[in-house]
PDB file of N, CA and C in Angstrom:
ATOM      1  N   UNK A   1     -54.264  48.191 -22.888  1.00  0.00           N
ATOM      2  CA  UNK A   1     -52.904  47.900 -22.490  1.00  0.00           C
ATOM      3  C   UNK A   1     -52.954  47.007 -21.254  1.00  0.00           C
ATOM      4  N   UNK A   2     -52.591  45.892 -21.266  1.00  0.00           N
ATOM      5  CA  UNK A   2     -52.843  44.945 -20.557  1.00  0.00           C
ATOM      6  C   UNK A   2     -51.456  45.133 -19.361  1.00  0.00           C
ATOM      7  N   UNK A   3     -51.511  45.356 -18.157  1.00  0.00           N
ATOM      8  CA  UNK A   3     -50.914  44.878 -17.143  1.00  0.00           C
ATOM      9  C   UNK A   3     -50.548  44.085 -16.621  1.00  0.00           C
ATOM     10  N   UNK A   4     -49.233  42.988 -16.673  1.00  0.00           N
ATOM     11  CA  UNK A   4     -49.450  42.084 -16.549  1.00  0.00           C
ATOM     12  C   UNK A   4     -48.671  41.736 -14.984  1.00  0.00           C
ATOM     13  N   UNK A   5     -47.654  42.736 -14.431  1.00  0.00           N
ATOM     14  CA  UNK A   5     -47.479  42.657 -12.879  1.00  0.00           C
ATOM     15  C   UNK A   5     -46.928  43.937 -12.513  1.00  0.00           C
ATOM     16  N   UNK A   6     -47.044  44.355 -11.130  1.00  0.00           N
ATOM     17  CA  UNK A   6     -46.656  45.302 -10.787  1.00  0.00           C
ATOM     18  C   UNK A   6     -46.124  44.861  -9.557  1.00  0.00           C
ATOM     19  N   UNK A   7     -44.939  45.989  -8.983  1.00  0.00           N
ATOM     20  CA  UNK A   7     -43.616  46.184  -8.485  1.00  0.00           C
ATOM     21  C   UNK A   7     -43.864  47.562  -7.372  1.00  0.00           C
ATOM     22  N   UNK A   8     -43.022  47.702  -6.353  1.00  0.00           N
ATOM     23  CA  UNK A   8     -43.302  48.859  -5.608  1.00  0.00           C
ATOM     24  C   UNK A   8     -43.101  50.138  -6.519  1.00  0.00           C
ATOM     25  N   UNK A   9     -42.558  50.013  -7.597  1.00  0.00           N
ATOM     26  CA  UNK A   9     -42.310  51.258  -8.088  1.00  0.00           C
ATOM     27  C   UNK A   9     -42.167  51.426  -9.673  1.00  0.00           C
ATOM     28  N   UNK A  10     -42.879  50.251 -10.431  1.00  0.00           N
ATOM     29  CA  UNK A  10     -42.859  50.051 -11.208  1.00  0.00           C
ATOM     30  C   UNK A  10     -44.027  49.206 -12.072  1.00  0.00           C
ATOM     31  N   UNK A  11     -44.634  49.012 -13.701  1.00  0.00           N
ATOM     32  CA  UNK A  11     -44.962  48.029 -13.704  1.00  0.00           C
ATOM     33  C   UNK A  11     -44.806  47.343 -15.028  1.00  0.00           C
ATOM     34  N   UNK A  12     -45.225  46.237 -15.443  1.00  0.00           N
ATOM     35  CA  UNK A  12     -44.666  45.835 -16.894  1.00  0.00           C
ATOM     36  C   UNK A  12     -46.008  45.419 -17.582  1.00  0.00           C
ATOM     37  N   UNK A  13     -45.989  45.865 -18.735  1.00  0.00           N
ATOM     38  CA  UNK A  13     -47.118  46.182 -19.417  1.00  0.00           C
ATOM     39  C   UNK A  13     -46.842  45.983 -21.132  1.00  0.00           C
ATOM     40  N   UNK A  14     -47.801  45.597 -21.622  1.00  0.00           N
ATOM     41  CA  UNK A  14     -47.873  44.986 -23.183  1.00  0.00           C
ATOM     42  C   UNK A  14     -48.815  46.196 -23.726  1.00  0.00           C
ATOM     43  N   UNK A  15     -48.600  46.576 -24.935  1.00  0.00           N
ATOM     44  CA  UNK A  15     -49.700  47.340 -25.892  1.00  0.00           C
ATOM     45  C   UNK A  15     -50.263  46.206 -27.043  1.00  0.00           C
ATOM     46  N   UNK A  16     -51.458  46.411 -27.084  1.00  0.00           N
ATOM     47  CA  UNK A  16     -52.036  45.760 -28.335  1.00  0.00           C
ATOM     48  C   UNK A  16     -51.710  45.815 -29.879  1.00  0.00           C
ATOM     49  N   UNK A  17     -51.355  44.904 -30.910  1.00  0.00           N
ATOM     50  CA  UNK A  17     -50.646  45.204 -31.696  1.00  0.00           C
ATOM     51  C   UNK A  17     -48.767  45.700 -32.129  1.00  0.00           C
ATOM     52  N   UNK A  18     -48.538  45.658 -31.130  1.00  0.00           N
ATOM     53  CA  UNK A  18     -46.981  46.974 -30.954  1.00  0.00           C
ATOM     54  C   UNK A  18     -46.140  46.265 -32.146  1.00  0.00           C
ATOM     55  N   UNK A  19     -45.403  47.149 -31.921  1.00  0.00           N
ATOM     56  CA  UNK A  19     -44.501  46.859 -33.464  1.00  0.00           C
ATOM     57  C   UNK A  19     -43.085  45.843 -32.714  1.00  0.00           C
ATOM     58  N   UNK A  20     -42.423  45.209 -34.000  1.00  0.00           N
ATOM     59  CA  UNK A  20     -41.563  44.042 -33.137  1.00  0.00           C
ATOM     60  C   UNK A  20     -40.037  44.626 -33.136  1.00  0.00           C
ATOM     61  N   UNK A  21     -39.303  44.532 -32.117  1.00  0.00           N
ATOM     62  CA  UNK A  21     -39.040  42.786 -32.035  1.00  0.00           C
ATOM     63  C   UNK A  21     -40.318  42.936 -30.359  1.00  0.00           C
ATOM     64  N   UNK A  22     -40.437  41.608 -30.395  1.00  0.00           N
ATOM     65  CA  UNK A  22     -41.142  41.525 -28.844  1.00  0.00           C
ATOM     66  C   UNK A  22     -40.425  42.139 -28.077  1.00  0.00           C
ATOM     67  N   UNK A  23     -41.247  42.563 -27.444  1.00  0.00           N
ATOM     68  CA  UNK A  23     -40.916  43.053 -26.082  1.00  0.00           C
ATOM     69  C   UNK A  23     -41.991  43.460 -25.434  1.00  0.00           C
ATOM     70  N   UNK A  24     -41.774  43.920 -23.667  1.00  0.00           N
ATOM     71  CA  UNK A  24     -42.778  44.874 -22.644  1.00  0.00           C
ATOM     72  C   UNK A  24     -42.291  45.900 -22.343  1.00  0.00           C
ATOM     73  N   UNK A  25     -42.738  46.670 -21.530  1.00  0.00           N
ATOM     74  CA  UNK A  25     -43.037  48.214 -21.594  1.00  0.00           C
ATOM     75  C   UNK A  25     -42.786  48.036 -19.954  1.00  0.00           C
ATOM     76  N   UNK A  26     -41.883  48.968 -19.259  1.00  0.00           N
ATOM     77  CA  UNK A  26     -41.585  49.101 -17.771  1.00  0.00           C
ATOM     78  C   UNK A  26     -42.098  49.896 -17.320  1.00  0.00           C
ATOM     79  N   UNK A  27     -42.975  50.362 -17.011  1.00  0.00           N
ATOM     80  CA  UNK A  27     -43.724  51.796 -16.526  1.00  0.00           C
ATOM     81  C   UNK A  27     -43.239  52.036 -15.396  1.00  0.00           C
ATOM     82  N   UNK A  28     -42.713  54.123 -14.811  1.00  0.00           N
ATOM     83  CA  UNK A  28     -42.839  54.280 -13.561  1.00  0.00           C
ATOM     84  C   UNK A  28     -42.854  55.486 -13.601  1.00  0.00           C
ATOM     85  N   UNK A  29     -43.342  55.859 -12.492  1.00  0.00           N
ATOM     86  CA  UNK A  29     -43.563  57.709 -12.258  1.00  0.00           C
ATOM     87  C   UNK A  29     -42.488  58.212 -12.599  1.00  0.00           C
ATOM     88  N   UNK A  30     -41.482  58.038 -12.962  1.00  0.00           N
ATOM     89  CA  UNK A  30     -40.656  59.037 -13.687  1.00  0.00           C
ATOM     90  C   UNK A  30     -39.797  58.895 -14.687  1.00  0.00           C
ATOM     91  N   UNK A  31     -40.256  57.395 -15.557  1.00  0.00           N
ATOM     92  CA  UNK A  31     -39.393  56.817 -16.630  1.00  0.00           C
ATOM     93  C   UNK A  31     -40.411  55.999 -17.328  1.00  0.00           C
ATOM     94  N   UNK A  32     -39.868  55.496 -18.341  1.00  0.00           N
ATOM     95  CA  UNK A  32     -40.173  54.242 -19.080  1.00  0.00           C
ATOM     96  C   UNK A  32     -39.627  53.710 -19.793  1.00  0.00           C
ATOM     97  N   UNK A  33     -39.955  52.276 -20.237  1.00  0.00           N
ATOM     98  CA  UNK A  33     -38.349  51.440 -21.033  1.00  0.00           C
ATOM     99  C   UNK A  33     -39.493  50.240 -21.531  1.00  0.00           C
ATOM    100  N   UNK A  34     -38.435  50.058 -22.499  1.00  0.00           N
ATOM    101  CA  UNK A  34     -38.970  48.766 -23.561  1.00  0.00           C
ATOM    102  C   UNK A  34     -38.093  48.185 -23.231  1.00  0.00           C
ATOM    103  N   UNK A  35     -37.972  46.660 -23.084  1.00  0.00           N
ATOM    104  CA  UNK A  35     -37.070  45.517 -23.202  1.00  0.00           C
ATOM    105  C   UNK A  35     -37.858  43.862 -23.874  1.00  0.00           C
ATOM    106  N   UNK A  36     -37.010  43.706 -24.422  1.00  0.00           N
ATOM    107  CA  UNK A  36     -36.957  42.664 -25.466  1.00  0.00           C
ATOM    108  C   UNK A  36     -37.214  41.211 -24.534  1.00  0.00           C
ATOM    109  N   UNK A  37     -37.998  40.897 -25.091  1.00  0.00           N
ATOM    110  CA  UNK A  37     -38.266  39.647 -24.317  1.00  0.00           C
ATOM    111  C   UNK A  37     -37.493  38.267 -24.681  1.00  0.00           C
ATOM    112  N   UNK A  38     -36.806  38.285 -25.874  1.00  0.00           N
ATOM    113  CA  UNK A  38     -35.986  37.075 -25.558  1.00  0.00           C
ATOM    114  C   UNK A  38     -34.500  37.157 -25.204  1.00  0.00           C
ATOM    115  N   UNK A  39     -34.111  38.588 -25.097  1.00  0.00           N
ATOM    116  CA  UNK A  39     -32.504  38.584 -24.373  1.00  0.00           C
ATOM    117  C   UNK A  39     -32.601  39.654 -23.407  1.00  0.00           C
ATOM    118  N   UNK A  40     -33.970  40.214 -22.927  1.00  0.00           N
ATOM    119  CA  UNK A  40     -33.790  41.678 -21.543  1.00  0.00           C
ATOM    120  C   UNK A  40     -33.297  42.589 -21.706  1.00  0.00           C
ATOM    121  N   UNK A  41     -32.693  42.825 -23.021  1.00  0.00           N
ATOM    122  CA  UNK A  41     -32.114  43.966 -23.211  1.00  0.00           C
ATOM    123  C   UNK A  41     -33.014  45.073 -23.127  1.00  0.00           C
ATOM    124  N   UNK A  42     -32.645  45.761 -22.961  1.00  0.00           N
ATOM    125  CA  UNK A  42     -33.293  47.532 -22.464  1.00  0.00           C
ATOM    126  C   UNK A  42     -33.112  47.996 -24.452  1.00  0.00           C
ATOM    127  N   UNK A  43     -34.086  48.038 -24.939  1.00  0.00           N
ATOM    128  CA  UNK A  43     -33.781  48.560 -26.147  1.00  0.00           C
ATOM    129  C   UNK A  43     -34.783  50.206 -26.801  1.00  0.00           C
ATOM    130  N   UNK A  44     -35.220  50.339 -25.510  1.00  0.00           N
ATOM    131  CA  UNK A  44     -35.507  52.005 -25.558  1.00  0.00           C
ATOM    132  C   UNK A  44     -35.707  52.592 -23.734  1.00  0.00           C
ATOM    133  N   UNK A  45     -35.298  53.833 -23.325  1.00  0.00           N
ATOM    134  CA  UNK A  45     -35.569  54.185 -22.061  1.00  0.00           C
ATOM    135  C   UNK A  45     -35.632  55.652 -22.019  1.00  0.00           C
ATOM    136  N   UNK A  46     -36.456  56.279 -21.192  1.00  0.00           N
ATOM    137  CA  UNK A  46     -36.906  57.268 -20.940  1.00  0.00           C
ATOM    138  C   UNK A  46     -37.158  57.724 -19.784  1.00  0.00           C
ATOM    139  N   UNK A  47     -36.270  58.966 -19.336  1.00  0.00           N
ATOM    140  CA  UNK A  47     -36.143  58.913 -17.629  1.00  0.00           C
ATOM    141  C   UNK A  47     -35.501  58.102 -16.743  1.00  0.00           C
ATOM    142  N   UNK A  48     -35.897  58.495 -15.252  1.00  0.00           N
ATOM    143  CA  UNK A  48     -35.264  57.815 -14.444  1.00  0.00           C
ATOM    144  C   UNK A  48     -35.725  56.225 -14.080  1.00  0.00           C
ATOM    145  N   UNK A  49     -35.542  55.705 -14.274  1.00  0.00           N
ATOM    146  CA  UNK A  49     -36.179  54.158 -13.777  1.00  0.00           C
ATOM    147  C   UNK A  49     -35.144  52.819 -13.105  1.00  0.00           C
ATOM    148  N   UNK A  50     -36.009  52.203 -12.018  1.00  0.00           N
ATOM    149  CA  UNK A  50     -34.995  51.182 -11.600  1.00  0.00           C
ATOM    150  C   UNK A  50     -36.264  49.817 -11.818  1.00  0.00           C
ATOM    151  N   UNK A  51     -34.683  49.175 -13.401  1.00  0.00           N
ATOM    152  CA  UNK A  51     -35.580  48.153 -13.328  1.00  0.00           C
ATOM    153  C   UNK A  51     -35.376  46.751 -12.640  1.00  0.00           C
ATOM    154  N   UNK A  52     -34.462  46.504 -11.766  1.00  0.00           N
ATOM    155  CA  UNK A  52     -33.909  45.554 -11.626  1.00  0.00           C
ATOM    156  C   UNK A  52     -35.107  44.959 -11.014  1.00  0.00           C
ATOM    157  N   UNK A  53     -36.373  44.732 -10.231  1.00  0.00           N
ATOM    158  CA  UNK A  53     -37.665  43.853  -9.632  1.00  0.00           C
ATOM    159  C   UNK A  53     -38.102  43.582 -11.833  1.00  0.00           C
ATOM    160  N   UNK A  54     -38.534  44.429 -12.107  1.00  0.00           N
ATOM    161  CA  UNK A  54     -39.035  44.063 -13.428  1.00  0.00           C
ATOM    162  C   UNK A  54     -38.179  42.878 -14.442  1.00  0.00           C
ATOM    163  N   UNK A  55     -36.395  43.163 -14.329  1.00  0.00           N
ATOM    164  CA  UNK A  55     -36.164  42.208 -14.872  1.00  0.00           C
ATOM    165  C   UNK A  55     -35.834  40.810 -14.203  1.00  0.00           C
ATOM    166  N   UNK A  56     -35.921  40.666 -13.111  1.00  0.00           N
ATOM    167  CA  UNK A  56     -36.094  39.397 -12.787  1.00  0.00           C
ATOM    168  C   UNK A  56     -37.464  39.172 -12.487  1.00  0.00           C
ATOM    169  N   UNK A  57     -38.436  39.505 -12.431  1.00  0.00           N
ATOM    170  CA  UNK A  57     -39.552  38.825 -12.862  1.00  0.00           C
ATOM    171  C   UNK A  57     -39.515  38.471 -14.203  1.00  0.00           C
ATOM    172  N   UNK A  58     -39.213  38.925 -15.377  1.00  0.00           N
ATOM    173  CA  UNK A  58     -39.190  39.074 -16.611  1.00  0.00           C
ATOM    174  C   UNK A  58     -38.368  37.282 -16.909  1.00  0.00           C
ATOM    175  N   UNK A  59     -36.827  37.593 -15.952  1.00  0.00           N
ATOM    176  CA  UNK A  59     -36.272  36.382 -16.237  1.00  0.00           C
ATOM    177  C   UNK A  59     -37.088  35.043 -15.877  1.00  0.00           C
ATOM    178  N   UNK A  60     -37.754  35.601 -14.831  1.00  0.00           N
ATOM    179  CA  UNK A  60     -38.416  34.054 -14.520  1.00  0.00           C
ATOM    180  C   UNK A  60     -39.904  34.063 -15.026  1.00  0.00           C
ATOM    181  N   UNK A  61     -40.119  34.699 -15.931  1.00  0.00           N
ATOM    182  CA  UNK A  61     -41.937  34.634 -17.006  1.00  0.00           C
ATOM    183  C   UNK A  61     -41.314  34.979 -18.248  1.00  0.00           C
ATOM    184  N   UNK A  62     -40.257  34.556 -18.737  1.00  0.00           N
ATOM    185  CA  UNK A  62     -40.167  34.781 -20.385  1.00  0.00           C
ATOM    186  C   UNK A  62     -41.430  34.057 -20.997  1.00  0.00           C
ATOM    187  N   UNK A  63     -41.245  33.176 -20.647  1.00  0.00           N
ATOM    188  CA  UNK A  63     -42.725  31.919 -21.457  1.00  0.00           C
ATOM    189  C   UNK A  63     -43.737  32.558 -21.436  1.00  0.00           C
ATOM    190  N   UNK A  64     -44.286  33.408 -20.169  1.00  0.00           N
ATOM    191  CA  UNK A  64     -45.807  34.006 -20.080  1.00  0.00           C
ATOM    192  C   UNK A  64     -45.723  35.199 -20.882  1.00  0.00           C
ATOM    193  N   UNK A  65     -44.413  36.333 -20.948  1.00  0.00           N
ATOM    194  CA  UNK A  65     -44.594  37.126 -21.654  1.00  0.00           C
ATOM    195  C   UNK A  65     -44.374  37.218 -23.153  1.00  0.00           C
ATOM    196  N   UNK A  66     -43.759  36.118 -23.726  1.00  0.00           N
ATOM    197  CA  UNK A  66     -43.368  35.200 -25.041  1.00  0.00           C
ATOM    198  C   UNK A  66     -45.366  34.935 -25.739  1.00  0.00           C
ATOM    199  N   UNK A  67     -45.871  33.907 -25.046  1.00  0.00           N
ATOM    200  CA  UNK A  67     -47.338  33.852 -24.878  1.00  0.00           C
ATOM    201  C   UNK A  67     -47.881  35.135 -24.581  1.00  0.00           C
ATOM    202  N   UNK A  68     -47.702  35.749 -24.019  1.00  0.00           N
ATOM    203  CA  UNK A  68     -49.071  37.031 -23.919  1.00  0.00           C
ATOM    204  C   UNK A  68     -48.510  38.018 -25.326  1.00  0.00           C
ATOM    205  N   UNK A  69     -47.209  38.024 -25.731  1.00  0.00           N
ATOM    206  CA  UNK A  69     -47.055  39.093 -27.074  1.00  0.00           C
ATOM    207  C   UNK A  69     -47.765  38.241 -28.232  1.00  0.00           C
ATOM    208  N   UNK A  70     -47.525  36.912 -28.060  1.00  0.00           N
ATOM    209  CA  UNK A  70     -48.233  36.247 -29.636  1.00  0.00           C
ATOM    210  C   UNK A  70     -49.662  36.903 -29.628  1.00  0.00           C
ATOM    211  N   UNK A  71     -50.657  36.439 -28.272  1.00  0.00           N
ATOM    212  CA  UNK A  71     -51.602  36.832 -28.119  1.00  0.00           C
ATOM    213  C   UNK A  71     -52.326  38.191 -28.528  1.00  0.00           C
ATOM    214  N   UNK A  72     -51.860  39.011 -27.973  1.00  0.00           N
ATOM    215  CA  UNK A  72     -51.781  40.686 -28.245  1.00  0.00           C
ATOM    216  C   UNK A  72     -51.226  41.084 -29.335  1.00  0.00           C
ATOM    217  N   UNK A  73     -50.659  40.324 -30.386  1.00  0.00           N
ATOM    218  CA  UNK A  73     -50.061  40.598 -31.699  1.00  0.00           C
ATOM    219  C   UNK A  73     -50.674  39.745 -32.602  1.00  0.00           C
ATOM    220  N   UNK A  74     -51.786  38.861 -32.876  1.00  0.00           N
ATOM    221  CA  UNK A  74     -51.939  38.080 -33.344  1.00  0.00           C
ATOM    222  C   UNK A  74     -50.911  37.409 -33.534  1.00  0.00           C
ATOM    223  N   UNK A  75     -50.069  37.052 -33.376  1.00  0.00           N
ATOM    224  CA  UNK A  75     -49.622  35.994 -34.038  1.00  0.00           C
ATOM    225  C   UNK A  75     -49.633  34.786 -33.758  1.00  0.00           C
TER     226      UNK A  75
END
């Protein structure tokens, strides 16, 4: 599971293979969330979590995380 930045309280992270639509994975000590990488939507969450540092990094690396899911998904 590749890491691709981390946040004071958070971090965003890809699994190998994962099932679609694209998206990353928000990790934090007391939550977690999937969001979709071409509109940010939050499309699964679990617990408490603040993602607002994750989605603006997110807004400004769509391209890198667009590129790192082809990668990690074959496609």
């Amino acid at each position: 599971m590749p890491r691709l930045a981390r946040f004071s309280s958070t971090e965003i992270a890809m699994f190998f293979a994962d099932h679609n639509p694209p998206h990353f994975h928000v990790l934090g000590r007391e939550g977690a969330a999937q969001v979709a990488i071409d509109t940010l939507e939050v499309i699964a969450m679990s617990g408490r979590l603040d993602l607002r540092e994750a989605l603006e990094w997110a807004a400004q690396n769509q391209a890198l995380l667009k590129a790192k899911w082809n990668e990690l998904s074959g496609s």
